[in-house]
Every structure is written in structure tokens, then in C-alpha cells.
Protein backbone atom coordinates (compact mmCIF):
# COMPACT_ATOMS: atom_id res chain seq x y z
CA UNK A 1 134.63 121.37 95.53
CA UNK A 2 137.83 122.45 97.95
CA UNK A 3 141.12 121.82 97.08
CA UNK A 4 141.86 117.63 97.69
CA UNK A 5 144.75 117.67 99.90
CA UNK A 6 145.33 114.03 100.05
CA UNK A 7 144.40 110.46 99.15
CA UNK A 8 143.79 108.56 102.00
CA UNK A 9 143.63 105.32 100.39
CA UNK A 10 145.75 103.40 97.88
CA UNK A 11 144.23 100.23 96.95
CA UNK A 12 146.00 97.24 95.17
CA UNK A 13 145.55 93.99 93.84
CA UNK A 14 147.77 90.99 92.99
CA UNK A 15 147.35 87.21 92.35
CA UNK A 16 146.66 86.50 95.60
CA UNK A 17 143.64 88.67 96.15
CA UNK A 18 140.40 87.74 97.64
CA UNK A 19 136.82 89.32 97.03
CA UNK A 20 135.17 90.89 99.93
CA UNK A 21 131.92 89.43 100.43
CA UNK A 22 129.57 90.74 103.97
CA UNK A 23 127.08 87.96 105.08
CA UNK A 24 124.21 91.14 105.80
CA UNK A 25 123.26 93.45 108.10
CA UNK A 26 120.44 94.81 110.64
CA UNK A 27 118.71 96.36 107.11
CA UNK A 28 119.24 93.53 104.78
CA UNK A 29 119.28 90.42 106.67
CA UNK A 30 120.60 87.24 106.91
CA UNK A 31 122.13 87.66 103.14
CA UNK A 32 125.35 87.16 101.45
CA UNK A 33 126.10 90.56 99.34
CA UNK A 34 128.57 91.86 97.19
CA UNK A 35 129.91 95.93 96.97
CA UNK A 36 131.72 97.85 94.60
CA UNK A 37 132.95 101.65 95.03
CA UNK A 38 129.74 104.17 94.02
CA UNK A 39 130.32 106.94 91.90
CA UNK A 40 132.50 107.55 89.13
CA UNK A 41 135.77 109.33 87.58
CA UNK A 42 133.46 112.52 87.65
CA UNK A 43 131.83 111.66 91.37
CA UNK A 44 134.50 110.90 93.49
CA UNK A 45 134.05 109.74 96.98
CA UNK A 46 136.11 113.37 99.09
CA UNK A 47 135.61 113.61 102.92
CA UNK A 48 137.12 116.31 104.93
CA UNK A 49 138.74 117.47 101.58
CA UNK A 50 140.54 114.28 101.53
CA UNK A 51 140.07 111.80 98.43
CA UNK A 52 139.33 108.49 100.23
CA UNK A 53 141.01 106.97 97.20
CA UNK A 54 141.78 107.14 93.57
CA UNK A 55 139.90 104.52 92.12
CA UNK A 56 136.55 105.56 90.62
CA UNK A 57 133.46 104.05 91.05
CA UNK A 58 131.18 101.40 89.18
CA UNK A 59 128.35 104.00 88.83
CA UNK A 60 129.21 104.53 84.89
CA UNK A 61 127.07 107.26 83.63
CA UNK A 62 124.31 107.42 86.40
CA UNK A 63 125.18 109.20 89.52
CA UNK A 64 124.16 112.98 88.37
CA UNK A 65 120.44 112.12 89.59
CA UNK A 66 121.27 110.79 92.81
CA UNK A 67 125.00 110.90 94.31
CA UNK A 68 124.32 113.67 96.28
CA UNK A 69 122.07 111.77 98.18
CA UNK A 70 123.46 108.24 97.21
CA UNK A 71 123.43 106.29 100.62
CA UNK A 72 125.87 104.11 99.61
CA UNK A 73 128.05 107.06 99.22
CA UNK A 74 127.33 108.78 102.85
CA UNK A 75 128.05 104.96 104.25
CA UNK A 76 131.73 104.86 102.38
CA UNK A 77 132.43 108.53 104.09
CA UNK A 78 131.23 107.37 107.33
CA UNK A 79 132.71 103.66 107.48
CA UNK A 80 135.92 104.65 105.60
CA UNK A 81 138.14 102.92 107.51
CA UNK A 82 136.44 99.50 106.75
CA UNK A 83 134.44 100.12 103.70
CA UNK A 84 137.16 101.71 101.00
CA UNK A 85 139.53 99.18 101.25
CA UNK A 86 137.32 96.14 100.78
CA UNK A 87 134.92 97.94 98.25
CA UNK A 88 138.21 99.64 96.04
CA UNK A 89 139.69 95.87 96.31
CA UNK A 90 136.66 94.57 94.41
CA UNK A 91 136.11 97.19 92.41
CA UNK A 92 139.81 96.47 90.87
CA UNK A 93 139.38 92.83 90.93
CA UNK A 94 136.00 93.20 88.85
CA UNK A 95 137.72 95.60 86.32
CA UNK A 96 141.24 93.18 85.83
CA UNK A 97 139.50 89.56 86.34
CA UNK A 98 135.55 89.37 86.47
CA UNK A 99 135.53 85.14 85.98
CA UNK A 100 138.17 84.83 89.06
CA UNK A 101 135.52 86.98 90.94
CA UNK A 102 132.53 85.29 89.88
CA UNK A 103 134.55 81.90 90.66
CA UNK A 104 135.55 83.05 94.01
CA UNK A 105 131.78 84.32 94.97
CA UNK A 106 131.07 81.07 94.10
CA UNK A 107 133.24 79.20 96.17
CA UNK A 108 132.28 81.07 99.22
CA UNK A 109 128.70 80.85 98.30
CA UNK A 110 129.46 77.13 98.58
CA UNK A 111 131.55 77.41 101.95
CA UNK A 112 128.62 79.31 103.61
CA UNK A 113 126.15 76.84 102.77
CA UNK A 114 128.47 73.72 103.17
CA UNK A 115 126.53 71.65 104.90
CA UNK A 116 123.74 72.17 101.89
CA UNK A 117 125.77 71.14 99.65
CA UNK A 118 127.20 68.27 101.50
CA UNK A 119 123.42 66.99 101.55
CA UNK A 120 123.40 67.24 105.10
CA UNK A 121 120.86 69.66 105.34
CA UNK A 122 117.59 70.41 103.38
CA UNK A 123 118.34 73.88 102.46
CA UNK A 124 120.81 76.38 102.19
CA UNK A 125 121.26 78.67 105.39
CA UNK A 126 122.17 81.82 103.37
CA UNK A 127 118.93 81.65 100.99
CA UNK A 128 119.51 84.97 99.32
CA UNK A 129 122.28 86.76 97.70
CA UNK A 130 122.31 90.48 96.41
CA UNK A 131 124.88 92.00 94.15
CA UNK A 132 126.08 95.61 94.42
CA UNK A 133 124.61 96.68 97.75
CA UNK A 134 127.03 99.29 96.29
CA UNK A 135 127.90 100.26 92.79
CA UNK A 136 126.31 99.16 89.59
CA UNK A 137 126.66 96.57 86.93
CA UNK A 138 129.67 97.66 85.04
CA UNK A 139 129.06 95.69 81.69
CA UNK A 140 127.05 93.11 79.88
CA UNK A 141 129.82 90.50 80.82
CA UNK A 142 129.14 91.26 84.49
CA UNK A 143 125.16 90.56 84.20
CA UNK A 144 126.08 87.70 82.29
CA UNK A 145 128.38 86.12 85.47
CA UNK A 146 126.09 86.53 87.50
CA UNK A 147 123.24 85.14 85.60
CA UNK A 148 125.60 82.22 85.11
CA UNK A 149 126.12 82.37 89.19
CA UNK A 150 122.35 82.24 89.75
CA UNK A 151 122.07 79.39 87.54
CA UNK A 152 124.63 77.30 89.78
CA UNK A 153 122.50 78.15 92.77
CA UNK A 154 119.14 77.15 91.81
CA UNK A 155 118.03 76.90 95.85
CA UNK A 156 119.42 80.84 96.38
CA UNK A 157 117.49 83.79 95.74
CA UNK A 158 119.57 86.53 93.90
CA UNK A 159 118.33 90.17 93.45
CA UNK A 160 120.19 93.48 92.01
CA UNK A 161 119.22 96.76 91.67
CA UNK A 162 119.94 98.41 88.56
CA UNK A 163 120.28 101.96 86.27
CA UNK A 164 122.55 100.47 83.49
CA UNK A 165 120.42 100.48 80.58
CA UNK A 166 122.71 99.80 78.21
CA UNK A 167 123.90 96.47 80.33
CA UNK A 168 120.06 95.53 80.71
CA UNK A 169 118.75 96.34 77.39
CA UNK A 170 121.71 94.17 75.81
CA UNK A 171 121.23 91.31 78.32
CA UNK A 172 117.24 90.96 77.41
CA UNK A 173 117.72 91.24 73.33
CA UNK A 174 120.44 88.41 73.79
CA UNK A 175 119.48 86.41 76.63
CA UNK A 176 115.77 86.96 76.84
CA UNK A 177 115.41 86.42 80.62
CA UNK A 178 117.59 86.00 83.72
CA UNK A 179 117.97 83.15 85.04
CA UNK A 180 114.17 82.41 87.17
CA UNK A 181 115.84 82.74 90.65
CA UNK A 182 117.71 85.95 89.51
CA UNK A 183 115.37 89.10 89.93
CA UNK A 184 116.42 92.79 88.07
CA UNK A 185 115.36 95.63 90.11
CA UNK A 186 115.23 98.43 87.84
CA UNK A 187 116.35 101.68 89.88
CA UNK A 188 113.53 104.49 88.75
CA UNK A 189 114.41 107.86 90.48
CA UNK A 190 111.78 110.80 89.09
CA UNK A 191 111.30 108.89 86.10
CA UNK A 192 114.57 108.92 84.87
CA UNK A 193 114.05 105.22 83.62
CA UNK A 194 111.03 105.67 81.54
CA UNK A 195 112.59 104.96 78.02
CA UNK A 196 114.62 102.04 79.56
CA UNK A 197 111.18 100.66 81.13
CA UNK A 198 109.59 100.80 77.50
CA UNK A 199 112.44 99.10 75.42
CA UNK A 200 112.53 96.45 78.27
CA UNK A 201 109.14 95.55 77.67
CA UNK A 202 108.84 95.77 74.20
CA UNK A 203 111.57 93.22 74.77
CA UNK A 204 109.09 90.82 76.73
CA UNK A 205 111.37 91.36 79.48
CA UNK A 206 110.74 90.07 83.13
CA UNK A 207 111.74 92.60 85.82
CA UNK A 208 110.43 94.43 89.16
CA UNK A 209 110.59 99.07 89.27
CA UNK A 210 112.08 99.29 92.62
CA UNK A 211 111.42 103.56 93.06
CA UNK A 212 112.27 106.16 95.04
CA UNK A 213 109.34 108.18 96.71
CA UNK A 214 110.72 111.23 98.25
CA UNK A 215 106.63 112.98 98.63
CA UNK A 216 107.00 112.39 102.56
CA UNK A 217 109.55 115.34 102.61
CA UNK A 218 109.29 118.88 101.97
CA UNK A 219 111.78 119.65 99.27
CA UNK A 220 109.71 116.66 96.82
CA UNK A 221 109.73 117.19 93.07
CA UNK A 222 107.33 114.99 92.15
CA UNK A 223 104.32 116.10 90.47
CA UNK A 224 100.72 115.79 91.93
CA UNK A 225 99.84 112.72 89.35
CA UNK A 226 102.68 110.95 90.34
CA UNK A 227 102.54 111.73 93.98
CA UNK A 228 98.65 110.02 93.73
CA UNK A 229 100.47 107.09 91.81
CA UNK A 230 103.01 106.61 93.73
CA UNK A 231 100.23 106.49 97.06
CA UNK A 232 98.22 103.41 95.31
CA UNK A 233 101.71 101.68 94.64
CA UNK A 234 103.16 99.15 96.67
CA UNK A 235 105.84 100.48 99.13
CA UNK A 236 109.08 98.57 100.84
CA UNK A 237 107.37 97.25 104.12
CA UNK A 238 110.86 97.71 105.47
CA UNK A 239 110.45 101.24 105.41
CA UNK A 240 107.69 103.34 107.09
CA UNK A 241 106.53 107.10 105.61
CA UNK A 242 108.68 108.55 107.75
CA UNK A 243 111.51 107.23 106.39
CA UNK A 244 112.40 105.33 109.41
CA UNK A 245 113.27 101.58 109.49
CA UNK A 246 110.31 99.47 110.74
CA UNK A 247 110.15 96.86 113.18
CA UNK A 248 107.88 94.42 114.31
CA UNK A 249 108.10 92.62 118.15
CA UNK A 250 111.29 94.38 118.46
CA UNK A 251 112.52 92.74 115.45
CA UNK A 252 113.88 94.75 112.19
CA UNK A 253 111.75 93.89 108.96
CA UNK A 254 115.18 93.07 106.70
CA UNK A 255 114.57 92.11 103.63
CA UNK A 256 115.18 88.14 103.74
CA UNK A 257 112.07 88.53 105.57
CA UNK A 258 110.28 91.08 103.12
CA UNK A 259 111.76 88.92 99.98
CA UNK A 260 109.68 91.16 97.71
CA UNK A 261 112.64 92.43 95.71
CA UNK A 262 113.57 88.95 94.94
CA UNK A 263 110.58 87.74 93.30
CA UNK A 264 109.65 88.47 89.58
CA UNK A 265 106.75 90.34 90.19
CA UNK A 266 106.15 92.47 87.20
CA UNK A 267 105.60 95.75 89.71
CA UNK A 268 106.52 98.74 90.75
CA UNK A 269 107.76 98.62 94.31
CA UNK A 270 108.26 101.96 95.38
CA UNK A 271 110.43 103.18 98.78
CA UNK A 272 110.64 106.29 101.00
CA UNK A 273 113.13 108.48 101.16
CA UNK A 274 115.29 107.73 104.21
């Protein structure tokens, strides 16, 4: 790595600080979603040999399979300006107070769906929420908000993706299963989850394999048994071989649409490389 020559950002927090929540995008959807800072003390986000700021990411010990290519990564570079501030805010706010963030999710869960929980309407309008579009469960306390969180919310659909398998292993042997609108993704990249997919079901536990299939390019690893697996496996409709976002009558296929990540399906929903 070059010299850093600066850090562009200097986050804070104080009392008064609010968690940054988005309310989706043209990729995800109509869905309220919840970042934190990817990487970690050893993978920090640098652009232009500039430190966008000091505060590591949530990633814990799992970005030395994928930062390089870690998209949420290449968005924080891109999006700076917008993205570190908000993202290092709740990063800090998770870390010092993870109830007052869980509490204020809440509240704003309710605000967005006010008149659903006013009984004025017959469901919520934001029907899905996903935590850590960016970053990764921290600690078992975390999981454990927002199972509580999903539990308050019967009528929303909650997803995450995951590599912790410390946090998920610990969360099945003493919780037994999330909450049943509260789906875990596990994150497989080259079958770097294997052992974590066997303890998990030895533990009976419920959860989807949401992997990474990188045989439509060139420079794929994968080896020929589990390039003919992964082509009899179920793939994110969202994404087409090319790697290329699909579309349908003009319209993006998000995934409030697709929904297949938040349903416990038991399955191994792989994605292409894009």
C-alpha cells in the first residue's frame, strides 16, 4: 500500500446522534436497510492514498477472502462523500450503544409504516428490512437485537447476510432459531463456510447459503464439480450470467420483488459475480 497522506474523514458521536437508515435503492427495492463501515483494523477503506477515515470496519475476521472485491467497499470509495459519514456514524453508535440503535431502528421502522400501525392501513408499506447492506454482525448481542427487532415486527420481512460464525454458531446453540420472519443468509465464498454450514446443522439450525458464483468469468477458481453444482443450483433472478442487473418491462428485478433471500428456504441460493 502507498504512503496514507491524510484522513479525510473524522467521524463522531454524542448523545444526540441519530442512526442512518436508507429506505432502498434501484438493486434492493422498496426496503428499509441498515450499513455499517466494511472491512477492518487490517482492511482499511484508502482512496487516492487518502484514508477515508479512521474508524475500522464491522468485517471482524472475514474480509481476507473477499475485500478486494468487496462491493460494498468499491461503493464507500466511490460515494465517499455521502456514504463514510453516515456508515462511520453507525458503526460508532453500534460499538458505544447497540440498544439505543436497535431502539431508534425501531422507532423509524414505526414512523415509516405509521399509518400501519395506526390501523389505518392493512399492511405495512415498507414490508422488508435488511441489516448490514454493509458490514457484518459484530457480536452475539447484535444478532440478538435484531432478533428481538424482528420479533416486534411480525408483518416485516427481515433478512441478513452473514460470515460471522462465531456470532451464528452461538446464536443457534442458545436461541435455537431466529425469530420466523428473520431469515440468516449465510455468505459462502469458495467454500470458505463449509465447517460453519456443518455445525449449523448439526445444530438443527434454519438458514438459506446465499453464494458467490464467479464460473461466468475467466479468472474462476472453482473446481469442475463445483462449477456443475453450482449450474443445477438456484441463482439470484436479480442477476443474469453476465453479471448484469436484470430487468423485466423496463422494470429492475429488486429484491422486494425476488423476496427469495427472505424466506427460510433451507437452500443454497447462489449469485454471479457482478
Amino acid at each position: 500500500m502507498n504512503q496514507i497522506k491524510t484522513i479525510k474523514y473524522t467521524v463522531k458521536i454524542d448523545n444526540e446522534s441519530r442512526v442512518s437508515l436508507s429506505i432502498g435503492n434501484e438493486k434492493i427495492g422498496k426496503m428499509i436497510n441498515f450499513s455499517t463501515l466494511p472491512g477492518n483494523k487490517d482492511n482499511m477503506l484508502v482512496a487516492n492514498e487518502t484514508l477515508l477515515t479512521d474508524v475500522p470496519g464491522t468485517c471482524c475476521g472475514n474480509c481476507s477472502a473477499c475485500f478486494k472485491n468487496c462491493y460494498a467497499a468499491k461503493s464507500a470509495k466511490l460515494h465517499h462523500n455521502a456514504i463514510i459519514p453516515s456508515w462511520g456514524k453507525n458503526t460508532l453508535m453500534l460499538r458505544s450503544n447497540p440498544v439505543q440503535v436497535f431502539d431508534q431502528i425501531d422507532q423509524q421502522i414505526r414512523k415509516l409504516n405509521k399509518k400501519f400501525y395506526e390501523g389505518k392501513a392493512s399492511e405495512p408499506e415498507y414490508k422488508f428490512y435488511r441489516h448490514n447492506v454493509s458490514g457484518e454482525l459484530q457480536n452475539l448481542q447484535e444478532l440478538e437485537l435484531l432478533n428481538n427487532l424482528a420479533k416486534k415486527h411480525p408483518a416485516i420481512n427481515f433478512g441478513v447476510y452473514s460470515k460471522n460464525s462465531e456470532v451464528l454458531i452461538e446464536f443457534f446453540k442458545k436461541h435455537g432459531q431466529t425469530a420466523d420472519n428473520l431469515t440468516i443468509n449465510l455468505s459462502e465464498w469458495h467454500g470458505t463456510m463449509s465447517q460453519t454450514r456443518d455445525a449449523l446443522d448439526a445444530l438443527g439450525a434454519k438458514y438459506n447459503i446465499f453464494e458467490y458464483d464467479d464460473s461466468n468469468r475467466s479468472h474462476c477458481t472453482l473446481s469442475e464439480d463445483d462449477k456443475a453444482r453450482l449450474a443445477g443450483t438456484i441463482h439470484c433472478p436479480g442477476i443474469d450470467k453476465n453479471g448484469h442487473h436484470v430487468s423485466i418491462n423496463g422494470q429492475a428485478l429488486t429484491c422486494d420483488k425476488c423476496k427469495l433471500c427472505y424466506k427460510k428456504l433451507g437452500k443454497t441460493i447462489a449469485v454471479y459475480d457482478h
